[in-house]
PDB file of N, CA and C in Angstrom:
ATOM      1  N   UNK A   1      44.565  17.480  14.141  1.00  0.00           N
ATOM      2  CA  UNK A   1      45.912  17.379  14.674  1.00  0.00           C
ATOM      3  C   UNK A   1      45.989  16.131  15.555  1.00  0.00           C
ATOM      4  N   UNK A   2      46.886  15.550  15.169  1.00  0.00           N
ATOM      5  CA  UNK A   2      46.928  14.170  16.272  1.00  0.00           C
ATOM      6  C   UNK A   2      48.131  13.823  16.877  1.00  0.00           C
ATOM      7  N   UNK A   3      48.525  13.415  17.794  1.00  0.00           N
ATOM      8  CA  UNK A   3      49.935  12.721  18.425  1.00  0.00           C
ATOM      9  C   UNK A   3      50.774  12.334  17.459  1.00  0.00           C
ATOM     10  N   UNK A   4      51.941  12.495  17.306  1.00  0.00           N
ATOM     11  CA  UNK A   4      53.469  11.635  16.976  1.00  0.00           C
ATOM     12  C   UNK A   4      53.775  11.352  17.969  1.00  0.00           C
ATOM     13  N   UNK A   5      54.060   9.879  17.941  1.00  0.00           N
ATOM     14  CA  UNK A   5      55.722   9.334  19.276  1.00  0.00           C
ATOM     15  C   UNK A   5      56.565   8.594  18.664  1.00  0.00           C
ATOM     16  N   UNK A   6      57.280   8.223  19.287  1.00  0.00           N
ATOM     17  CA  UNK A   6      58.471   7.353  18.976  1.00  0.00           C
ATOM     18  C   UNK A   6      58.848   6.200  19.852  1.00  0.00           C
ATOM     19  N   UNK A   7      59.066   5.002  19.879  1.00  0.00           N
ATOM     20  CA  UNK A   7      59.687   4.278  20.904  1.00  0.00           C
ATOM     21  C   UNK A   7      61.164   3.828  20.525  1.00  0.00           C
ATOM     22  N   UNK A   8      61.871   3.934  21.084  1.00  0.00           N
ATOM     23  CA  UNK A   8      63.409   4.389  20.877  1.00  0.00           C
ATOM     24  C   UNK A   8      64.369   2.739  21.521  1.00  0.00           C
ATOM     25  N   UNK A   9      64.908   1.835  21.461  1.00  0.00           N
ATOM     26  CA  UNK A   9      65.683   1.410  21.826  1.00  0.00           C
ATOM     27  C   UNK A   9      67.140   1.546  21.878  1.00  0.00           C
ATOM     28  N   UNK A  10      68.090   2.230  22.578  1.00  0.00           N
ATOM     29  CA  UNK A  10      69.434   2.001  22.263  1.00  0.00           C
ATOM     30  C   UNK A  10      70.159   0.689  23.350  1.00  0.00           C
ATOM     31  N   UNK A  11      71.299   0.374  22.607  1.00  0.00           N
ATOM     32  CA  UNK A  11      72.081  -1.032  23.073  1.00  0.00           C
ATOM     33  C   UNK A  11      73.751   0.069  23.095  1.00  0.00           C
ATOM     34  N   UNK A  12      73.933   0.026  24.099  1.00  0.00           N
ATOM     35  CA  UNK A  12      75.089   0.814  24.082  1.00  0.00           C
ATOM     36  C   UNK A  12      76.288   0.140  24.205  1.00  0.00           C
ATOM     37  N   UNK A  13      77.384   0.658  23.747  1.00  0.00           N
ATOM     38  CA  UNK A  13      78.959  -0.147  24.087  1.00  0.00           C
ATOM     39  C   UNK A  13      78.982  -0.347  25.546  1.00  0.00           C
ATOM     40  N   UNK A  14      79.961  -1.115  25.593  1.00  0.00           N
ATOM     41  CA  UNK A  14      80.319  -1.473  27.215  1.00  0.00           C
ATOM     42  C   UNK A  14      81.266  -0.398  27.522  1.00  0.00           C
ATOM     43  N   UNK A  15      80.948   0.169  28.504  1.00  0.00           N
ATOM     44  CA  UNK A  15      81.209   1.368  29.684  1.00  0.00           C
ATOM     45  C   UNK A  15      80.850   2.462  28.734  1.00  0.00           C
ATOM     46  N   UNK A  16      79.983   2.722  27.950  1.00  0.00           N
ATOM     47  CA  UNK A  16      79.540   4.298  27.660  1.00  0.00           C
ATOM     48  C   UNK A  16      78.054   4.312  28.477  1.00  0.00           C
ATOM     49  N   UNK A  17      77.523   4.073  28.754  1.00  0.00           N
ATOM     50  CA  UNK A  17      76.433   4.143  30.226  1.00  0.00           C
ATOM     51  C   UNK A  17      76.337   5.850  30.516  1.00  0.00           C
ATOM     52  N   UNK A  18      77.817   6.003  31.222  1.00  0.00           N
ATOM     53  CA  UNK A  18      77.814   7.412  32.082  1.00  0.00           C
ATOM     54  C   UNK A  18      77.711   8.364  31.133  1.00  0.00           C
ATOM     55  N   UNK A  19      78.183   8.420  30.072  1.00  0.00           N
ATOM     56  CA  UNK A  19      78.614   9.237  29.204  1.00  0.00           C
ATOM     57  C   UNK A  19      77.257   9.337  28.594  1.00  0.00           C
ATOM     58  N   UNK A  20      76.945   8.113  28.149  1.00  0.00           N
ATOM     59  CA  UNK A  20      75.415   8.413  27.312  1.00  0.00           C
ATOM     60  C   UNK A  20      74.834   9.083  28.058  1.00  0.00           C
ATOM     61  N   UNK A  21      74.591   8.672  29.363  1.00  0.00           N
ATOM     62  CA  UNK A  21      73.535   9.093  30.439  1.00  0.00           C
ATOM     63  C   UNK A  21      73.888  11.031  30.264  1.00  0.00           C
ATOM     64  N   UNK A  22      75.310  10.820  30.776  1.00  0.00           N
ATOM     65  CA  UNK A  22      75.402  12.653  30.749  1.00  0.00           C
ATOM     66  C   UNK A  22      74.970  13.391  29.566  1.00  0.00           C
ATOM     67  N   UNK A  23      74.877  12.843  28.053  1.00  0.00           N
ATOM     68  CA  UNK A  23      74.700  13.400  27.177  1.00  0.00           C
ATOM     69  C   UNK A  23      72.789  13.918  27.105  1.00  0.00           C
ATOM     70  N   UNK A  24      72.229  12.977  27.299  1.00  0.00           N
ATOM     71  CA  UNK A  24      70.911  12.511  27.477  1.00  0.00           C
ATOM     72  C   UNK A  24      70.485  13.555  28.740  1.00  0.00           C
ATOM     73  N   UNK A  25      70.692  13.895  29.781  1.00  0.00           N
ATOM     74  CA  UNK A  25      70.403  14.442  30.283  1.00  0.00           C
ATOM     75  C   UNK A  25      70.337  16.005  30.276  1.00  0.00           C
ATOM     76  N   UNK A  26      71.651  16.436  29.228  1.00  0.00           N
ATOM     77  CA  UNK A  26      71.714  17.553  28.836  1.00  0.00           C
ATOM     78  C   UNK A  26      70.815  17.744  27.746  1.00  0.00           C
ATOM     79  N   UNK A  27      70.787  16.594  26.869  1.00  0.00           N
ATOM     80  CA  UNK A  27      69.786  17.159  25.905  1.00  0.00           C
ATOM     81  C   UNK A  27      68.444  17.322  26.051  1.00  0.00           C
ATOM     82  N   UNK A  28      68.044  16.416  27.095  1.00  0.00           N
ATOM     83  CA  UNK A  28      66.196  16.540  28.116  1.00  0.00           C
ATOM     84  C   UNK A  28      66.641  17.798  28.295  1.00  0.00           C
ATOM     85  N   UNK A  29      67.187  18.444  29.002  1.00  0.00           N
ATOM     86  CA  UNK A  29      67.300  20.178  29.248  1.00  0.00           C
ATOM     87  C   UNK A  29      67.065  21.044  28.509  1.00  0.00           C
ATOM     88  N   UNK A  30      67.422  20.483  27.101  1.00  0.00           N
ATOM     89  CA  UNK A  30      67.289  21.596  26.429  1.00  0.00           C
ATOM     90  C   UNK A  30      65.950  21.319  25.617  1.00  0.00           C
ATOM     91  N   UNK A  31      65.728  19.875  25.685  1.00  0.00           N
ATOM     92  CA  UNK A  31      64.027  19.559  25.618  1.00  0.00           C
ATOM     93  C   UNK A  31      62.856  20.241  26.522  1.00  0.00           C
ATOM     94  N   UNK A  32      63.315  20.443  27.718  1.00  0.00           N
ATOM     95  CA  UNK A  32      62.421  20.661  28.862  1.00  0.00           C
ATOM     96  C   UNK A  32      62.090  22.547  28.115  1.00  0.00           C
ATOM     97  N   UNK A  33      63.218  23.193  28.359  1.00  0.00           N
ATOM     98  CA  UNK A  33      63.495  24.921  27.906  1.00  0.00           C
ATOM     99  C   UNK A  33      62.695  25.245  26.577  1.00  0.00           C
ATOM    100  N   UNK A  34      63.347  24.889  25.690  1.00  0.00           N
ATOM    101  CA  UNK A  34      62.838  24.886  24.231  1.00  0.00           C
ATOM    102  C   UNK A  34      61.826  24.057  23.290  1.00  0.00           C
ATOM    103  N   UNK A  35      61.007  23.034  23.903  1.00  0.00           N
ATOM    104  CA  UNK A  35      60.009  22.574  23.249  1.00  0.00           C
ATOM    105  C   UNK A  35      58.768  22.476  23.664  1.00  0.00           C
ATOM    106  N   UNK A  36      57.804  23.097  23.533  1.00  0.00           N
ATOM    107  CA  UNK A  36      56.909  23.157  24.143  1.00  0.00           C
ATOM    108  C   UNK A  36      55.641  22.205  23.677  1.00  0.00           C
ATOM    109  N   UNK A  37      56.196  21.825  22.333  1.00  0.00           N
ATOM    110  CA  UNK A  37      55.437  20.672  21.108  1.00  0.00           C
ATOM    111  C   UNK A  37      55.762  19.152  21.838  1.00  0.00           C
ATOM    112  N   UNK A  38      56.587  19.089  22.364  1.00  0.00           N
ATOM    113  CA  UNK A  38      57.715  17.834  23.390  1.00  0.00           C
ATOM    114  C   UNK A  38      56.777  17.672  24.076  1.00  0.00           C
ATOM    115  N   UNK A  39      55.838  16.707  24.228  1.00  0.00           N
ATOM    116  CA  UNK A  39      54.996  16.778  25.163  1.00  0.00           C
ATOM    117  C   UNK A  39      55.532  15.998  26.547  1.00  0.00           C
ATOM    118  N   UNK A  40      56.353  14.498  26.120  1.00  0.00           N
ATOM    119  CA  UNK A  40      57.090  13.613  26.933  1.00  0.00           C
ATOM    120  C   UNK A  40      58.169  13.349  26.120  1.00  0.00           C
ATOM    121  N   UNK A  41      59.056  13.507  27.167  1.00  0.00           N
ATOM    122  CA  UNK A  41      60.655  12.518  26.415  1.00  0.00           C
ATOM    123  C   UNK A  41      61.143  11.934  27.289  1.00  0.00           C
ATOM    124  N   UNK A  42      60.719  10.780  28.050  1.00  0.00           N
ATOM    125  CA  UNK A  42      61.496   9.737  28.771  1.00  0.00           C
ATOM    126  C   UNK A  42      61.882   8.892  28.817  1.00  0.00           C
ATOM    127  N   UNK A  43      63.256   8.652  28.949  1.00  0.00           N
ATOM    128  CA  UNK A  43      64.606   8.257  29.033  1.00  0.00           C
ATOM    129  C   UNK A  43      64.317   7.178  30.344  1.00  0.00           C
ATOM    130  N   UNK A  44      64.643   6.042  30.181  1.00  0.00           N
ATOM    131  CA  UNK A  44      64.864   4.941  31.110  1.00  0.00           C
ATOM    132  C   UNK A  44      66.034   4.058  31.002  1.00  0.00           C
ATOM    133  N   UNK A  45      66.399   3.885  31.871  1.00  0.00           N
ATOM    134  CA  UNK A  45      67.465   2.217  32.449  1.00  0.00           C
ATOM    135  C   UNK A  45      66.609   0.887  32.025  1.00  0.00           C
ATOM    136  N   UNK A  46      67.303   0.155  31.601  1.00  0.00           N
ATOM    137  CA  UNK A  46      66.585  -1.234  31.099  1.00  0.00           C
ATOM    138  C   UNK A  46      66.498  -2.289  32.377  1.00  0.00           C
ATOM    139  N   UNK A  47      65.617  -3.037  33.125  1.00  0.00           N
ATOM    140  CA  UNK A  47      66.403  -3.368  34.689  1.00  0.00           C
ATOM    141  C   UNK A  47      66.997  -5.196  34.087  1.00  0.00           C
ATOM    142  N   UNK A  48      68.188  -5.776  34.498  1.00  0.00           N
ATOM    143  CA  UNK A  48      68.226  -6.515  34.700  1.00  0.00           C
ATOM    144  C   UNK A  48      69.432  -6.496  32.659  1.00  0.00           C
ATOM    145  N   UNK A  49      69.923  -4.897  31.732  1.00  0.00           N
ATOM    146  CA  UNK A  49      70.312  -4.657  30.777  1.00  0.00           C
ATOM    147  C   UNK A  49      71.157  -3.509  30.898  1.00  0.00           C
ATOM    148  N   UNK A  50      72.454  -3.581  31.796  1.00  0.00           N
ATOM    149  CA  UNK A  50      72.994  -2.429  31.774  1.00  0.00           C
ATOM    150  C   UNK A  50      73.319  -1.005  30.981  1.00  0.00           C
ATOM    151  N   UNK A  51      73.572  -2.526  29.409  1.00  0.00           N
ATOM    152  CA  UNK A  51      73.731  -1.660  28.107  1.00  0.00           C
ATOM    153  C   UNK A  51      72.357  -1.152  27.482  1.00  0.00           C
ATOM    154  N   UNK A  52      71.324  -1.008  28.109  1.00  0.00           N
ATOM    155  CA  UNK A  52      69.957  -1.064  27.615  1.00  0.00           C
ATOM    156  C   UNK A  52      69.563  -0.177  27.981  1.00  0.00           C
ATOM    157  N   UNK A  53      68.903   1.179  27.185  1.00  0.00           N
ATOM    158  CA  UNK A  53      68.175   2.149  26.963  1.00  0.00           C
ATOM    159  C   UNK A  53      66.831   2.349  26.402  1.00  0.00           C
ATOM    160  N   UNK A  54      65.883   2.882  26.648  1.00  0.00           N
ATOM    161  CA  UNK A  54      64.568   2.769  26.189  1.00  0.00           C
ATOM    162  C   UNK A  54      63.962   4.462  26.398  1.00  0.00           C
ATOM    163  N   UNK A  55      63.476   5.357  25.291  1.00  0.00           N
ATOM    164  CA  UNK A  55      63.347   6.361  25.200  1.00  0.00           C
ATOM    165  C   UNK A  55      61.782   6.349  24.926  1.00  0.00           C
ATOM    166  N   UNK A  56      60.684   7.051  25.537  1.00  0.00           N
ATOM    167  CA  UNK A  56      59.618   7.344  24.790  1.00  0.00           C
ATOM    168  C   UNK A  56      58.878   8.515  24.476  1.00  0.00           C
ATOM    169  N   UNK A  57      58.898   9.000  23.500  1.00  0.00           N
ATOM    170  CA  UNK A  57      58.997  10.419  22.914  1.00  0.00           C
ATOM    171  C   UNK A  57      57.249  10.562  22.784  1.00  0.00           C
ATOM    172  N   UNK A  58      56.475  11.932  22.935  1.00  0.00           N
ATOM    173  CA  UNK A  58      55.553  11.911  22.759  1.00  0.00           C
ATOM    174  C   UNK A  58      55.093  13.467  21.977  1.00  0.00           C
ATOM    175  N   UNK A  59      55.176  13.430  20.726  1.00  0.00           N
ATOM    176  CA  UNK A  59      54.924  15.035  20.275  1.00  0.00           C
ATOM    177  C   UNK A  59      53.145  15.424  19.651  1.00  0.00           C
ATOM    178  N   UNK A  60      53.182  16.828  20.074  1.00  0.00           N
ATOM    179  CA  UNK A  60      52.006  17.518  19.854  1.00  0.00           C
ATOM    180  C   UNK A  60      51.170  16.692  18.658  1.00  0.00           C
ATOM    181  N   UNK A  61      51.960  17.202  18.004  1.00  0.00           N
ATOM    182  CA  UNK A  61      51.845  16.243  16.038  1.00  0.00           C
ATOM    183  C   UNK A  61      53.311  16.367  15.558  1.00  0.00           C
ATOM    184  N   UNK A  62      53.066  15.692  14.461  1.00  0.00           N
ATOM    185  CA  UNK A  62      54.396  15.606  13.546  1.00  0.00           C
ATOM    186  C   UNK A  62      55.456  16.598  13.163  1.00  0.00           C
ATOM    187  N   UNK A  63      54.487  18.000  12.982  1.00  0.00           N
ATOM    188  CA  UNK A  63      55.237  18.899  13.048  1.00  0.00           C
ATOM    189  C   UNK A  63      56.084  19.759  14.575  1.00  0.00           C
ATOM    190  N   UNK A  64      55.532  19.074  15.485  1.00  0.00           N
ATOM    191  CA  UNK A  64      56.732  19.174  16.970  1.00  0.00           C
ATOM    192  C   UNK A  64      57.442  18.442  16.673  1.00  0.00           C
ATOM    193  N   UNK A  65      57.455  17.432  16.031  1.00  0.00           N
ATOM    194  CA  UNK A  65      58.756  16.241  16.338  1.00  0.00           C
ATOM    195  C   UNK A  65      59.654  16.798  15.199  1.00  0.00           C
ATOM    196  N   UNK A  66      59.218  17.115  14.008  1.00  0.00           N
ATOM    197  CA  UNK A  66      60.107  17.745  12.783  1.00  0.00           C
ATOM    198  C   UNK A  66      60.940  19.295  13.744  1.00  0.00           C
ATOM    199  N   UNK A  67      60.373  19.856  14.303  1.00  0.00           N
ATOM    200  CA  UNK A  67      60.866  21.190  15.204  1.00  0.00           C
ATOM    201  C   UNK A  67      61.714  20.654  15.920  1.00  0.00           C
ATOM    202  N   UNK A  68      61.480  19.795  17.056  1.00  0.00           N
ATOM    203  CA  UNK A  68      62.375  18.822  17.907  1.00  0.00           C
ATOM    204  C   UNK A  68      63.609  18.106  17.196  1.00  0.00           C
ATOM    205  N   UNK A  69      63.973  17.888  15.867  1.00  0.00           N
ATOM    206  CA  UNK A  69      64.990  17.199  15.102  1.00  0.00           C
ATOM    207  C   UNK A  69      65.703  18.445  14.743  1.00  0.00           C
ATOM    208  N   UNK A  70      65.235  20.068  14.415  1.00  0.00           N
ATOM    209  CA  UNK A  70      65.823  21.028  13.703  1.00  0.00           C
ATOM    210  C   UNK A  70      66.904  21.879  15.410  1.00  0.00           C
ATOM    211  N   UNK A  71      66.332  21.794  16.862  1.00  0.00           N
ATOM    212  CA  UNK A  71      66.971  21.943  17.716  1.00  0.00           C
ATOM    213  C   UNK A  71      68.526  21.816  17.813  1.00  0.00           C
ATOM    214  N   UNK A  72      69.149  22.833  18.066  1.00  0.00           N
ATOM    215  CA  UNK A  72      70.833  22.483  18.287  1.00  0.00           C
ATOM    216  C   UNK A  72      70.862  21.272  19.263  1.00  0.00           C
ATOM    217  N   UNK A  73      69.986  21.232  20.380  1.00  0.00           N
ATOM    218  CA  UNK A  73      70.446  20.378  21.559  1.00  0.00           C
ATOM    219  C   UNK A  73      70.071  19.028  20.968  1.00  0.00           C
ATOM    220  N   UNK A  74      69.235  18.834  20.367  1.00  0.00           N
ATOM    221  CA  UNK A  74      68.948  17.171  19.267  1.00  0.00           C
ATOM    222  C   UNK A  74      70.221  17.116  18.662  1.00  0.00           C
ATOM    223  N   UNK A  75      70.466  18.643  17.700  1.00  0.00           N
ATOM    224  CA  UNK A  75      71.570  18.060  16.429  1.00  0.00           C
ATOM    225  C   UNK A  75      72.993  17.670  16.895  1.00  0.00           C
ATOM    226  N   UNK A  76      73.167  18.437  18.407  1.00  0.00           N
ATOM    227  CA  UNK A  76      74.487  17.652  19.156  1.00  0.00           C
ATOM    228  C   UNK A  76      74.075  16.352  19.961  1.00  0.00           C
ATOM    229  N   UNK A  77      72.875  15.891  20.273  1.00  0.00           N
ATOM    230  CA  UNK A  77      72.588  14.529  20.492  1.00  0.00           C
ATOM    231  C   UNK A  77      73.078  13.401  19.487  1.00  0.00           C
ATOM    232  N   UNK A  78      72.204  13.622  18.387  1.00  0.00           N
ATOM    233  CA  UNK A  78      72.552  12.734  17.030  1.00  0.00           C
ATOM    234  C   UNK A  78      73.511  12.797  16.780  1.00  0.00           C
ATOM    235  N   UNK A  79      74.646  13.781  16.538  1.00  0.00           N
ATOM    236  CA  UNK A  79      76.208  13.583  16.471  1.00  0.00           C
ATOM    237  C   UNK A  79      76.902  13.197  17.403  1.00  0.00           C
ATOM    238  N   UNK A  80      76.404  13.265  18.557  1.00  0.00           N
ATOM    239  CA  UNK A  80      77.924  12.159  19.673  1.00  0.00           C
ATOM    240  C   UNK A  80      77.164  10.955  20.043  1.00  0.00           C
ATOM    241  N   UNK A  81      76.013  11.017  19.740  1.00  0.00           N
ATOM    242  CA  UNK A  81      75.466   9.643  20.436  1.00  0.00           C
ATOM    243  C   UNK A  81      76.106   8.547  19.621  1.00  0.00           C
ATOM    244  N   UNK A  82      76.923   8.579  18.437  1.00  0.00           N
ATOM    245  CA  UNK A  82      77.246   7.337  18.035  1.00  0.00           C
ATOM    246  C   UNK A  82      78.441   6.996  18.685  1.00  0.00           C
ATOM    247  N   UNK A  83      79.569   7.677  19.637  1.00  0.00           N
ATOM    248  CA  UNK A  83      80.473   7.574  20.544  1.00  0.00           C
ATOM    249  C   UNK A  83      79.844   6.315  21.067  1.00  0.00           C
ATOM    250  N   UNK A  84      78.575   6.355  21.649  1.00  0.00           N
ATOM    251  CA  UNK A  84      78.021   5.446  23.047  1.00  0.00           C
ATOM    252  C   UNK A  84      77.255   4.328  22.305  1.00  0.00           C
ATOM    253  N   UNK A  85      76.961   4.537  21.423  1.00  0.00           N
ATOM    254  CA  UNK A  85      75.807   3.345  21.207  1.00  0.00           C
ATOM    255  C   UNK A  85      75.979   2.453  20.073  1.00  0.00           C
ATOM    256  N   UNK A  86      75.799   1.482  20.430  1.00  0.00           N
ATOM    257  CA  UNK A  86      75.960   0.399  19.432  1.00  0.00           C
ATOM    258  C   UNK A  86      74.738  -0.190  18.180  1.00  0.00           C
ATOM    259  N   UNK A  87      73.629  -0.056  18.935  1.00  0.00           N
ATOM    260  CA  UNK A  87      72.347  -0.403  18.480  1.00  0.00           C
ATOM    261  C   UNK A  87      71.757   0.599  18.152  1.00  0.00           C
ATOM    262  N   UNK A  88      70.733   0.670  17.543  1.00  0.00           N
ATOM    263  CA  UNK A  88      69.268   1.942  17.942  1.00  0.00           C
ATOM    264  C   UNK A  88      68.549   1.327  16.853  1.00  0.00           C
ATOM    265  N   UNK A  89      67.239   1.305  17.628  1.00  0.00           N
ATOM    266  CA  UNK A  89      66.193   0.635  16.998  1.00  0.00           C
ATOM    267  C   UNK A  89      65.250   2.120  17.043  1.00  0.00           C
ATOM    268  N   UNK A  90      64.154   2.103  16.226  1.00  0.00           N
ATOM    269  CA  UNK A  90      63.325   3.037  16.093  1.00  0.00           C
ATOM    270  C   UNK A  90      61.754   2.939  15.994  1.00  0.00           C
ATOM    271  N   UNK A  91      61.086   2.939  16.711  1.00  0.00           N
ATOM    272  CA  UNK A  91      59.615   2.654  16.089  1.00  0.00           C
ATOM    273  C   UNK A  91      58.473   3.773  16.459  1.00  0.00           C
ATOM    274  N   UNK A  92      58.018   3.998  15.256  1.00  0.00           N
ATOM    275  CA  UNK A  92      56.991   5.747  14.784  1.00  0.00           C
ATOM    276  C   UNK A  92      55.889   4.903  15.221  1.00  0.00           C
ATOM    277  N   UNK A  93      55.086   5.537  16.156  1.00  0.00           N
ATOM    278  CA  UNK A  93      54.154   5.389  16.710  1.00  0.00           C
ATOM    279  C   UNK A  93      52.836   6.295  16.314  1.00  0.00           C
ATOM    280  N   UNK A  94      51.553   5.755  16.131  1.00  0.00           N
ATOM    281  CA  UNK A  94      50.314   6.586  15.996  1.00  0.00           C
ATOM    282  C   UNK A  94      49.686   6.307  17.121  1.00  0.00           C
ATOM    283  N   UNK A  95      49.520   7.057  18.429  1.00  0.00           N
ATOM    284  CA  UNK A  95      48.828   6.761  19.272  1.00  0.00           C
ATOM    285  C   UNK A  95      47.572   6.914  19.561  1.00  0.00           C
ATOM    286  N   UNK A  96      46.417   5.762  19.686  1.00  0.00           N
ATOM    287  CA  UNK A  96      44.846   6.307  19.700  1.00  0.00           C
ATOM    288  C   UNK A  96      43.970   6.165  20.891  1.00  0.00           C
ATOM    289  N   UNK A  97      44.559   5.658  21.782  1.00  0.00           N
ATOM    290  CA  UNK A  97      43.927   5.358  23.524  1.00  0.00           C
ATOM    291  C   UNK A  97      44.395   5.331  23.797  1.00  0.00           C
ATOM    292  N   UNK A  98      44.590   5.713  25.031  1.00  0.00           N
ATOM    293  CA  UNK A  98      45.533   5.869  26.352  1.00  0.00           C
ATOM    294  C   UNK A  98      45.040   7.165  27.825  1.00  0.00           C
ATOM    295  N   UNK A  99      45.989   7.231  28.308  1.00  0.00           N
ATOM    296  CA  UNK A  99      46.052   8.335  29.183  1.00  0.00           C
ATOM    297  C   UNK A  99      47.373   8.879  28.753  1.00  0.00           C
ATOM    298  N   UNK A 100      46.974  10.167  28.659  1.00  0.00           N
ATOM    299  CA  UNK A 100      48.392  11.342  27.980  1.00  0.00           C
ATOM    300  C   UNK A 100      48.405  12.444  28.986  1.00  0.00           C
ATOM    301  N   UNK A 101      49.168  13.297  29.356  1.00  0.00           N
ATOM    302  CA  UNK A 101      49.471  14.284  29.903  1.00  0.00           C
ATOM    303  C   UNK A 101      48.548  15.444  29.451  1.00  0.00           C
ATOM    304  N   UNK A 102      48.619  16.283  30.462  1.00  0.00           N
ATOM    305  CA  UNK A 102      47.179  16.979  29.574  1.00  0.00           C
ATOM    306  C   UNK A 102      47.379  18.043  28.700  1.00  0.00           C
ATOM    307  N   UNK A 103      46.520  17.894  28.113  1.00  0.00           N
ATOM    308  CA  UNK A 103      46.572  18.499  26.103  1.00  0.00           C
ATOM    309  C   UNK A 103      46.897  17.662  25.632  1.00  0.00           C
ATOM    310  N   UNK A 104      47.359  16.261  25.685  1.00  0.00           N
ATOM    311  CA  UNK A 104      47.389  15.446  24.484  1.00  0.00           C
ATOM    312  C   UNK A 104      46.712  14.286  24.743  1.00  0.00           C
ATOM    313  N   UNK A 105      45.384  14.725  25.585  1.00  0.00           N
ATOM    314  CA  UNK A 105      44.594  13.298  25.741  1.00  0.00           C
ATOM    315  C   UNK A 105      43.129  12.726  24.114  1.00  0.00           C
ATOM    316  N   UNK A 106      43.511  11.690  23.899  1.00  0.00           N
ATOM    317  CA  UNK A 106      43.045  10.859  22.615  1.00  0.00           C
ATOM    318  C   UNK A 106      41.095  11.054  22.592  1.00  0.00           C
TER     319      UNK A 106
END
């Protein structure tokens, strides 16, 4: 069994910020409650990129992150997040060194 992550870029419209932000925060909630495969999902401000978002997802294995996409609180993420965002870049990560939170150290 090995790590899935994700590194996430979004570029958002001008003035959806708050809105993204509120959406994003509700859906970490229902990340935090219901996934226990979720090992990390953090959400950052870009500094010095207002419209700039940076997400880094860290799952058990592949099959948390497939569980994590079947979630109501994801499937209403992915449907309004296109309100806010202009961009989204995506990149699937295999992670093999590092420091991880514990239970998912390499």
């Amino acid at each position: 069994m090995s790590n899935f992550a994700l590194f996430v870029r979004f570029t958002l419209r001008e003035g959806a910020g708050e809105g993204f932000d509120a959406l994003v925060r509700e859906t970490a909630a229902g990340i935090r409650a219901h996934e226990p495969g979720t090992l990390v999902y953090a959400c950052h401000e870009v500094e010095g990129a207002p419209n700039g978002r940076v997400f880094f997802e860290l799952y058990a294995d592949h099959a948390a992150f497939e569980e994590h996409e079947r979630q109501p609180h994801t499937r209403h993420f992915l449907t309004e997040r296109d309100r806010y965002v202009e961009k989204t870049e995506v990149d699937r990560l295999h992670p093999y060194a590092g420091k991880y939170p514990t239970g998912a150290e390499k």
